[in-house]
C-alpha atoms as a PDB file:
ATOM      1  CA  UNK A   1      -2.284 -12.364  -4.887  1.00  0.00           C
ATOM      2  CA  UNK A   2      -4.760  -9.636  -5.568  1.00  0.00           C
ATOM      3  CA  UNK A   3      -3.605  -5.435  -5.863  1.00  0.00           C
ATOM      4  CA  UNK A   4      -5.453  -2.666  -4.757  1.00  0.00           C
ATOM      5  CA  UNK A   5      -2.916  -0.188  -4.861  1.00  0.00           C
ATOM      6  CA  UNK A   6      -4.258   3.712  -3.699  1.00  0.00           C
ATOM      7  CA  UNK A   7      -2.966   6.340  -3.145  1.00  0.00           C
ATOM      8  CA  UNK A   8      -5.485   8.116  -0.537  1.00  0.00           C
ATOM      9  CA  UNK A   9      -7.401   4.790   0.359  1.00  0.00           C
ATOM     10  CA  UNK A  10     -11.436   3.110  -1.095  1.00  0.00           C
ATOM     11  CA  UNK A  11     -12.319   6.934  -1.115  1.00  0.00           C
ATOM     12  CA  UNK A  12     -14.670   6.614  -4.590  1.00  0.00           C
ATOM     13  CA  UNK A  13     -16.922   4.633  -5.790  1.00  0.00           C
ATOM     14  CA  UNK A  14     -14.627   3.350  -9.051  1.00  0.00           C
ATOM     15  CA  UNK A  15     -11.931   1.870  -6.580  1.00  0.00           C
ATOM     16  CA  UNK A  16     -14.965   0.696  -4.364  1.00  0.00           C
ATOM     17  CA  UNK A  17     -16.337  -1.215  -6.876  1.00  0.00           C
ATOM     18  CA  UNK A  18     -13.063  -2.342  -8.066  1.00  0.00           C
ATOM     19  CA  UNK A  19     -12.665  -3.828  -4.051  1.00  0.00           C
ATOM     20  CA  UNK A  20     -16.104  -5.545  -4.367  1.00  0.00           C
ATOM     21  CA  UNK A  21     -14.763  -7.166  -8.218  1.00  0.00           C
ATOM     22  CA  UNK A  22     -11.766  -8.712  -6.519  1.00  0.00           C
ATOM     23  CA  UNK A  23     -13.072 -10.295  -3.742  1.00  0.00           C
ATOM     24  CA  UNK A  24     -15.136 -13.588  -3.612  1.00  0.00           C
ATOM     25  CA  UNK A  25     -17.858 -12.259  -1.136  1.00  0.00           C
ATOM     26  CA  UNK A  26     -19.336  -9.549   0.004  1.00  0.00           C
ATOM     27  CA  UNK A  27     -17.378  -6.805   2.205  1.00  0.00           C
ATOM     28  CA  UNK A  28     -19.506  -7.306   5.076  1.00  0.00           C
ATOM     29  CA  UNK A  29     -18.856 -11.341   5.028  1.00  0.00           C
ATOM     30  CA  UNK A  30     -14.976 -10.469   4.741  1.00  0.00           C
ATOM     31  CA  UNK A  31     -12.547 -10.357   7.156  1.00  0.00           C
ATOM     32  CA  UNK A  32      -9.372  -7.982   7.295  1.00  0.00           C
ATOM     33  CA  UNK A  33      -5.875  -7.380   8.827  1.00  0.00           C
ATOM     34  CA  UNK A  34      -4.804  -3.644   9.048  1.00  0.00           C
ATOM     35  CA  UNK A  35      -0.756  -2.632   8.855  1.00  0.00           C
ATOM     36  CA  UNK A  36      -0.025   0.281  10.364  1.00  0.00           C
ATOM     37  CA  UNK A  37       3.646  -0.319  10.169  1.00  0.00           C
ATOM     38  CA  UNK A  38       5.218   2.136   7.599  1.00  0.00           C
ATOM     39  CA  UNK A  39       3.230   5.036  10.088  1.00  0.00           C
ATOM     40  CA  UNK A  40       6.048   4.275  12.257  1.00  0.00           C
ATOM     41  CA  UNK A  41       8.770   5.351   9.515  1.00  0.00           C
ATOM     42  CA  UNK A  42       7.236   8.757   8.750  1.00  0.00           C
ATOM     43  CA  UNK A  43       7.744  11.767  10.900  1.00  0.00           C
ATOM     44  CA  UNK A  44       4.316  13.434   9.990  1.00  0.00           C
ATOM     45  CA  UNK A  45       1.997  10.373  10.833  1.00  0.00           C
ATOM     46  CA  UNK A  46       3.586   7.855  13.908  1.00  0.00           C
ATOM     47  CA  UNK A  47       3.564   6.806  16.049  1.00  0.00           C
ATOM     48  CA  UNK A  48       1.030   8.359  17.872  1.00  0.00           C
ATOM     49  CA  UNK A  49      -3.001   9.811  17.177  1.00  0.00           C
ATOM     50  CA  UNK A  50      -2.661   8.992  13.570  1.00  0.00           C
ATOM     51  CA  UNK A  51      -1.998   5.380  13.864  1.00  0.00           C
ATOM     52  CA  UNK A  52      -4.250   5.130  15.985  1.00  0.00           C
ATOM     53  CA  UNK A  53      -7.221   6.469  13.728  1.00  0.00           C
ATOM     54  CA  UNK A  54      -5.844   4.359  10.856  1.00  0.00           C
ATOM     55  CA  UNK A  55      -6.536   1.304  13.107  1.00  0.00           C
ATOM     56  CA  UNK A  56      -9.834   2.416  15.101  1.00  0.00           C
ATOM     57  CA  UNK A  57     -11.281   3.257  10.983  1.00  0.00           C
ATOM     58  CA  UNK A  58     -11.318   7.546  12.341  1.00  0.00           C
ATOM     59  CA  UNK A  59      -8.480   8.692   9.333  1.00  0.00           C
ATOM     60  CA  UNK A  60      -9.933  10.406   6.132  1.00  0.00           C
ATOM     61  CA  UNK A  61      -8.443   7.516   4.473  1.00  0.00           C
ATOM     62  CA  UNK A  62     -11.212   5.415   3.763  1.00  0.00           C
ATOM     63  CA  UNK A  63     -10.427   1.554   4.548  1.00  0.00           C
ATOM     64  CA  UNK A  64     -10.465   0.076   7.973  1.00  0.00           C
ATOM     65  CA  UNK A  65     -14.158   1.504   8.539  1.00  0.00           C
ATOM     66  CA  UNK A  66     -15.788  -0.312   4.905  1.00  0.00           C
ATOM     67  CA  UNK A  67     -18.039  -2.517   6.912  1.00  0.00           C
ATOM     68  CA  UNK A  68     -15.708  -5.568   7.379  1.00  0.00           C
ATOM     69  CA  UNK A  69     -16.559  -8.886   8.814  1.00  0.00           C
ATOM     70  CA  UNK A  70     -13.738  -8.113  11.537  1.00  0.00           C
ATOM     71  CA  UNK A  71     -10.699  -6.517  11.520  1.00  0.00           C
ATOM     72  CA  UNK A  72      -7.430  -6.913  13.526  1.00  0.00           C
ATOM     73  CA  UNK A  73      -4.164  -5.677  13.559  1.00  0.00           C
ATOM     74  CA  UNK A  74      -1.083  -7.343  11.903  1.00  0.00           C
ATOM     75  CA  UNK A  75       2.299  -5.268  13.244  1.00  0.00           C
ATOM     76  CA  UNK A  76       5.550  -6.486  11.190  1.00  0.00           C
ATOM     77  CA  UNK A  77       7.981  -5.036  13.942  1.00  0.00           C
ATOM     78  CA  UNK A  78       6.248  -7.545  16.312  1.00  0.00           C
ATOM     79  CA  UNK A  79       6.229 -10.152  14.432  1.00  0.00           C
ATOM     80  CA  UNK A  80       9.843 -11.597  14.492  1.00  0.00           C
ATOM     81  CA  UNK A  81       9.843 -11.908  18.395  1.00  0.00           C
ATOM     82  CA  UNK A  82       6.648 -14.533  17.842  1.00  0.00           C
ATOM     83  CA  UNK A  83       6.282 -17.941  16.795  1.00  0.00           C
ATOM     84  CA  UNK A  84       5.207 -18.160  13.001  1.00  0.00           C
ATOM     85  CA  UNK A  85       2.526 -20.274  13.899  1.00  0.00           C
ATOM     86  CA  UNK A  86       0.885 -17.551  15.731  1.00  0.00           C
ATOM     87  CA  UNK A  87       0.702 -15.135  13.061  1.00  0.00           C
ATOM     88  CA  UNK A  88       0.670 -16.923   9.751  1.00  0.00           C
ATOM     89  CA  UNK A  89      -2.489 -19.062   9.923  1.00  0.00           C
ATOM     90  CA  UNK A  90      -4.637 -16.067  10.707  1.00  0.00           C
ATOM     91  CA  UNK A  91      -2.820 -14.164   7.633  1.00  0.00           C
ATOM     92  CA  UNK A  92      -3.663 -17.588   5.396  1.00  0.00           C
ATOM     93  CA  UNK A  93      -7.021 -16.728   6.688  1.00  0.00           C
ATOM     94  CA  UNK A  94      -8.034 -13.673   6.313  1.00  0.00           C
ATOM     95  CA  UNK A  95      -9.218 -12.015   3.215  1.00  0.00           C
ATOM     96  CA  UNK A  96      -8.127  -8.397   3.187  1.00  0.00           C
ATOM     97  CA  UNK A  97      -4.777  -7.132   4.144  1.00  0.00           C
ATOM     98  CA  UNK A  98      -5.246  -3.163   4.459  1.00  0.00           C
ATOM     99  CA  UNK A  99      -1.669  -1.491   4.582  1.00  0.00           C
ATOM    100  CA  UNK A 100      -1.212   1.652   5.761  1.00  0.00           C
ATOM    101  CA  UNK A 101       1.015   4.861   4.436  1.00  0.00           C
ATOM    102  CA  UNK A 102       4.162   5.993   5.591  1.00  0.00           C
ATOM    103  CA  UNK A 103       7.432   5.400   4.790  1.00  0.00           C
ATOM    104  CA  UNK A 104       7.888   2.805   2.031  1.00  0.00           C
ATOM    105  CA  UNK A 105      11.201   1.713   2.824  1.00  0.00           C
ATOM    106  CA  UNK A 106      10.657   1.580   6.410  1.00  0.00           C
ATOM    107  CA  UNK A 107       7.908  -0.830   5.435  1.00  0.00           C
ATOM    108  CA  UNK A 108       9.909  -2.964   2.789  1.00  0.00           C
ATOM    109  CA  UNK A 109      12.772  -3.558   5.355  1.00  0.00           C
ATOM    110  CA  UNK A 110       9.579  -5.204   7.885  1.00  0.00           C
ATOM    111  CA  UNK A 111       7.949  -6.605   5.428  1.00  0.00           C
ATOM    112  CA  UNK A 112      11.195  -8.903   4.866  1.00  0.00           C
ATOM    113  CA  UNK A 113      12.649  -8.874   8.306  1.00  0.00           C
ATOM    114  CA  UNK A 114       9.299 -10.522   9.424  1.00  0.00           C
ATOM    115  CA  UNK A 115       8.545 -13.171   6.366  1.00  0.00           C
ATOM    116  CA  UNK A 116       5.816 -11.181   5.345  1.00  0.00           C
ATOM    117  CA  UNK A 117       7.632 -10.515   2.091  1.00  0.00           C
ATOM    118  CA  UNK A 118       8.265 -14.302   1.399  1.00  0.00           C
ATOM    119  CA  UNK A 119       4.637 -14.884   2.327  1.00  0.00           C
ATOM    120  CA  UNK A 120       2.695 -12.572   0.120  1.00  0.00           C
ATOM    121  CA  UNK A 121       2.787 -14.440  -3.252  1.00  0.00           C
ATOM    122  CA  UNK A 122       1.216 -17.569  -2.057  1.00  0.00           C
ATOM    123  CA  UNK A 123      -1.605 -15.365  -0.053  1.00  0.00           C
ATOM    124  CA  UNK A 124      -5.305 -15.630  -1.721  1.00  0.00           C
ATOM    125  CA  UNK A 125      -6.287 -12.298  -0.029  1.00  0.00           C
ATOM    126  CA  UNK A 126      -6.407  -8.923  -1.603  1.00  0.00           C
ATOM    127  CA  UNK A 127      -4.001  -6.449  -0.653  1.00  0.00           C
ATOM    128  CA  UNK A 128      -5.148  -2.984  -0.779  1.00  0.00           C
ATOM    129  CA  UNK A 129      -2.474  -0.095  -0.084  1.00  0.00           C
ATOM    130  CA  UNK A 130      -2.686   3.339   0.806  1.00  0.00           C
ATOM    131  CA  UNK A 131       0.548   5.384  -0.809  1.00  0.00           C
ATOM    132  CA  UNK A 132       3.411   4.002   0.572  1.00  0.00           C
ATOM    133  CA  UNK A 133       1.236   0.602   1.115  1.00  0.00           C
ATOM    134  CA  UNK A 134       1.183   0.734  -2.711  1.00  0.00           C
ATOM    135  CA  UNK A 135       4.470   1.982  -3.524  1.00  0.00           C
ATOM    136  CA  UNK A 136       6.171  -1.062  -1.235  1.00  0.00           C
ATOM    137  CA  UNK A 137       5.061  -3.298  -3.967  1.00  0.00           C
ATOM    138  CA  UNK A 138       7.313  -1.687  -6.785  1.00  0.00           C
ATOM    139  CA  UNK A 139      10.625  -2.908  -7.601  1.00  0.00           C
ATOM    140  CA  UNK A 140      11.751   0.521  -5.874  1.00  0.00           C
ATOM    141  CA  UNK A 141      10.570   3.800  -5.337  1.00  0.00           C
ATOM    142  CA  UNK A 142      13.095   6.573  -6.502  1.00  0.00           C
ATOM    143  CA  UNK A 143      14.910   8.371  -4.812  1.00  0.00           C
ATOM    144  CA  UNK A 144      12.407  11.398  -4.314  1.00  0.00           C
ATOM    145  CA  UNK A 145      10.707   9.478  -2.367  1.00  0.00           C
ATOM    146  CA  UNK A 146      13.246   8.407  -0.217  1.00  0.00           C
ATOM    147  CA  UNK A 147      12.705   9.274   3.479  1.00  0.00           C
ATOM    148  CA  UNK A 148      13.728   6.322   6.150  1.00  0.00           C
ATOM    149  CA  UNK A 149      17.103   4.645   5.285  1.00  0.00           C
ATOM    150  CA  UNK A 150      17.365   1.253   5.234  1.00  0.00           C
ATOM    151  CA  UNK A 151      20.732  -0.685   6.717  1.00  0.00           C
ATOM    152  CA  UNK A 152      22.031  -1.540   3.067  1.00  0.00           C
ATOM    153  CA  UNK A 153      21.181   1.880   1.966  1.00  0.00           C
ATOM    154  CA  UNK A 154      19.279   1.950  -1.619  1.00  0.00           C
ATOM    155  CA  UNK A 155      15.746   2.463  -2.714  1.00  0.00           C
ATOM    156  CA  UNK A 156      14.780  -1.212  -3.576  1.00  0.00           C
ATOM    157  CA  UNK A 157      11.185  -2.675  -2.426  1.00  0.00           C
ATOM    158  CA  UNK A 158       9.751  -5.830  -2.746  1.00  0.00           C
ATOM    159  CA  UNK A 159       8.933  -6.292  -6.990  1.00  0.00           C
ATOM    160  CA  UNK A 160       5.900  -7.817  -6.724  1.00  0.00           C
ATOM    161  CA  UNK A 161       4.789  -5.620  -9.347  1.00  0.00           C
ATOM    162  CA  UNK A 162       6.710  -4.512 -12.579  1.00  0.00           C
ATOM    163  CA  UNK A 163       6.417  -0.736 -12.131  1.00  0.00           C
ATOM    164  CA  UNK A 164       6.688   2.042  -9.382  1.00  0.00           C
ATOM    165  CA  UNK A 165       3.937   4.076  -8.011  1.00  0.00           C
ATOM    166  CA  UNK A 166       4.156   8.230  -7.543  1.00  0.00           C
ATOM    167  CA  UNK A 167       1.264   9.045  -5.361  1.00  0.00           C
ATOM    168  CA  UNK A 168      -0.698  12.003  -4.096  1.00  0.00           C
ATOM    169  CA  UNK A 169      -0.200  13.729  -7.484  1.00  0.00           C
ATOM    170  CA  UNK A 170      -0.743  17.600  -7.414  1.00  0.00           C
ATOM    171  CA  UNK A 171      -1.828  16.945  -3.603  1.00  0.00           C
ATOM    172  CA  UNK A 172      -2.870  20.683  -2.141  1.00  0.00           C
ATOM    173  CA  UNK A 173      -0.403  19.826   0.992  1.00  0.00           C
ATOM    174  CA  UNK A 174       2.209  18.047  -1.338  1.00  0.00           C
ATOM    175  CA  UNK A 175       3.318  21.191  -3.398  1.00  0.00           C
ATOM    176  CA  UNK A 176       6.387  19.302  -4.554  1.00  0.00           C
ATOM    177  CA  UNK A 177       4.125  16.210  -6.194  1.00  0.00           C
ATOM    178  CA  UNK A 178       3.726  17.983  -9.287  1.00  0.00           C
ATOM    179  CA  UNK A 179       2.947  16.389 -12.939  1.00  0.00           C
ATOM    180  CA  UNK A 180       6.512  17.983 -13.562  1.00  0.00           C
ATOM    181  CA  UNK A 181       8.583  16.606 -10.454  1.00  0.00           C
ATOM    182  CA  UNK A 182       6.566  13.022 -11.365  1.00  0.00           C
ATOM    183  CA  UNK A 183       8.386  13.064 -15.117  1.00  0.00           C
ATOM    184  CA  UNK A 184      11.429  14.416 -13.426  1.00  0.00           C
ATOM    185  CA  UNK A 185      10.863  11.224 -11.369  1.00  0.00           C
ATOM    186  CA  UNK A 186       9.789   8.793 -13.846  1.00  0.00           C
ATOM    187  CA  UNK A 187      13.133  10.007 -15.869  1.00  0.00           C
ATOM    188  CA  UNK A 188      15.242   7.693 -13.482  1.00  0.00           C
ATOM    189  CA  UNK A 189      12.871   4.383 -13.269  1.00  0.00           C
ATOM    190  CA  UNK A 190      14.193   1.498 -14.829  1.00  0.00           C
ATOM    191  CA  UNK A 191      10.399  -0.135 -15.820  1.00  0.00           C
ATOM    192  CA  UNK A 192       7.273   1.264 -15.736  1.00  0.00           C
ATOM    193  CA  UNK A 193       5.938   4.018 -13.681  1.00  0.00           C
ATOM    194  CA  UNK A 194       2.345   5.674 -12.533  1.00  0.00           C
ATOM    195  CA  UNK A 195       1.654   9.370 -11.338  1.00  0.00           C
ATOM    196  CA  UNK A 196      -1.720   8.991  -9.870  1.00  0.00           C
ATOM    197  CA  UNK A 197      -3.695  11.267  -7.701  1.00  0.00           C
ATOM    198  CA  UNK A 198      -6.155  11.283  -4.565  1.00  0.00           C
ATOM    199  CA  UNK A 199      -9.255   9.771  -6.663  1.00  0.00           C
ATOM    200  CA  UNK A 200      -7.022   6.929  -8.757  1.00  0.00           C
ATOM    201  CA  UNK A 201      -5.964   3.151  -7.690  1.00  0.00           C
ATOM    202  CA  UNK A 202      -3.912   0.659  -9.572  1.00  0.00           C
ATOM    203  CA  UNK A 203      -5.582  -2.938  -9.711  1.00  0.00           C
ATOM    204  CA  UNK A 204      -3.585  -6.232 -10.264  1.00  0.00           C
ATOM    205  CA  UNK A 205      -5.237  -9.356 -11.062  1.00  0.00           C
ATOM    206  CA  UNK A 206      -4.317 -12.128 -13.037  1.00  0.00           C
ATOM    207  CA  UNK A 207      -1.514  -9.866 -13.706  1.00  0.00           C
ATOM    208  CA  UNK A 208      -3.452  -7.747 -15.097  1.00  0.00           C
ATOM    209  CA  UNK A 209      -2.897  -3.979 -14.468  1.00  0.00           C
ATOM    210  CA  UNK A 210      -5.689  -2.170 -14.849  1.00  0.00           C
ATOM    211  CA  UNK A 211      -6.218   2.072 -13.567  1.00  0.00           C
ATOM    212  CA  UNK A 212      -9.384   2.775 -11.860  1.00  0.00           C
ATOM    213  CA  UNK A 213      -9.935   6.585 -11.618  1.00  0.00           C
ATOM    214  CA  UNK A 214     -11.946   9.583 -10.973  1.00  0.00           C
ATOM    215  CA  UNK A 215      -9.358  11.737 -10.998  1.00  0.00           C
ATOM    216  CA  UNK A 216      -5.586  12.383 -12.607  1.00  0.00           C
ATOM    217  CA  UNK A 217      -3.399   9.908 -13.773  1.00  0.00           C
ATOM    218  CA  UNK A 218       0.024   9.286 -15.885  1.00  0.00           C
ATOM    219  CA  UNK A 219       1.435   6.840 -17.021  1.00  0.00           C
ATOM    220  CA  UNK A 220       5.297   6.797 -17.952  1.00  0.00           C
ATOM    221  CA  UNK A 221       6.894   4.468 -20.210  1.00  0.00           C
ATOM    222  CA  UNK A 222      10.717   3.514 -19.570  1.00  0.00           C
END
């Protein structure tokens, strides 16, 4: 599977391009899913009017409103009361998944309890996050980041990536996302780890990792 992995959403032209580089055709012959599950984990954006602008393409998060194809709505919690064969053909089929932010353990814990998890490596789509739709791919996310509480406890997400995402650095409504708390951060991360602002994305292909930014960005070794 393909990585787009923002922090604020396609909100420059570097990550844009980046988008158009990873798929296979052009945006508008492309058709997208949008999960706005991890909304429902966070306090400050679900449920309620902010979900719903993720989903109608209205949030200053640029990503459901690029011009796609079509675009439904995939929601995890959902999911396990259907059949699998009502859900996972038009996932094998569609050529976007857009993931919204939130809470990033709140979405790990869906992402598994629905098969999502298990179904994401064999996918041919590209997944493109927004914060914690990013961070969700990390082997975990540290434990300033930890919000939501999972059953088992912990800060573990799914590890389809090798290193751990700290978005909205030095974020004008995020006073505590500084360059310093991000080191302070990065201190306890067992592999690899990016600070990266507003303006930066993370994209994985071919295993390749590759930063595309306009803005601020860090990277911290273990």
């Amino acid at each position: 599977m393909k990585f787009l992995l923002t922090s604020a959403g396609v909100n420059n032209k570097s990550i844009h391009d980046a988008l158009l580089d990873m798929l296979d055709k052009p945006i508008a012959e492309s058709t997208a899913l949008c999960i706005p599950t991890a909304m429902y984990g966070h306090p400050r954006v679900g449920p309620g009017v902010r979900t719903w602008e993720f989903i109608s393409g209205k949030s200053e998060n640029p990503m459901v409103d690029l011009g796609w194809k079509s675009v439904g709505v995939l929601e995890l919690t959902a999911l396990p009361s259907i059949d699998e064969d009502r859900w996972i053909p038009l996932v094998r089929e569609t050529d976007v998944l857009l993931v919204s932010g939130g809470d990033a353990l709140y979405l790990s814990y869906w992402m598994k309890q629905s098969g999502m998890a298990e179904l994401l490596p064999s996918l041919q789509a590209v997944y493109v996050g927004i914060s914690a739709g990013s961070m969700v791919m990390a082997p975990n996310i540290g434990e300033f980041f930890v919000g939501w509480t999972p059953p088992g406890g912990g800060d573990d997400a799914l590890g389809l990536v090798d290193f751990s995402i700290f978005p909205h650095l030095d974020h004008e409504m995020l006073p505590h996302n500084t360059m310093a708390a991000a080191e302070k951060w990065a201190a306890g991360m067992q592999g690899p780890a990016y600070a990266v602002d507003d303006q930066t994305a993370i994209k994985v292909m071919d295993r390749e990792v590759k930063v595309i930014s306009e803005g601020n960005w860090k990277l911290f070794s273990p």
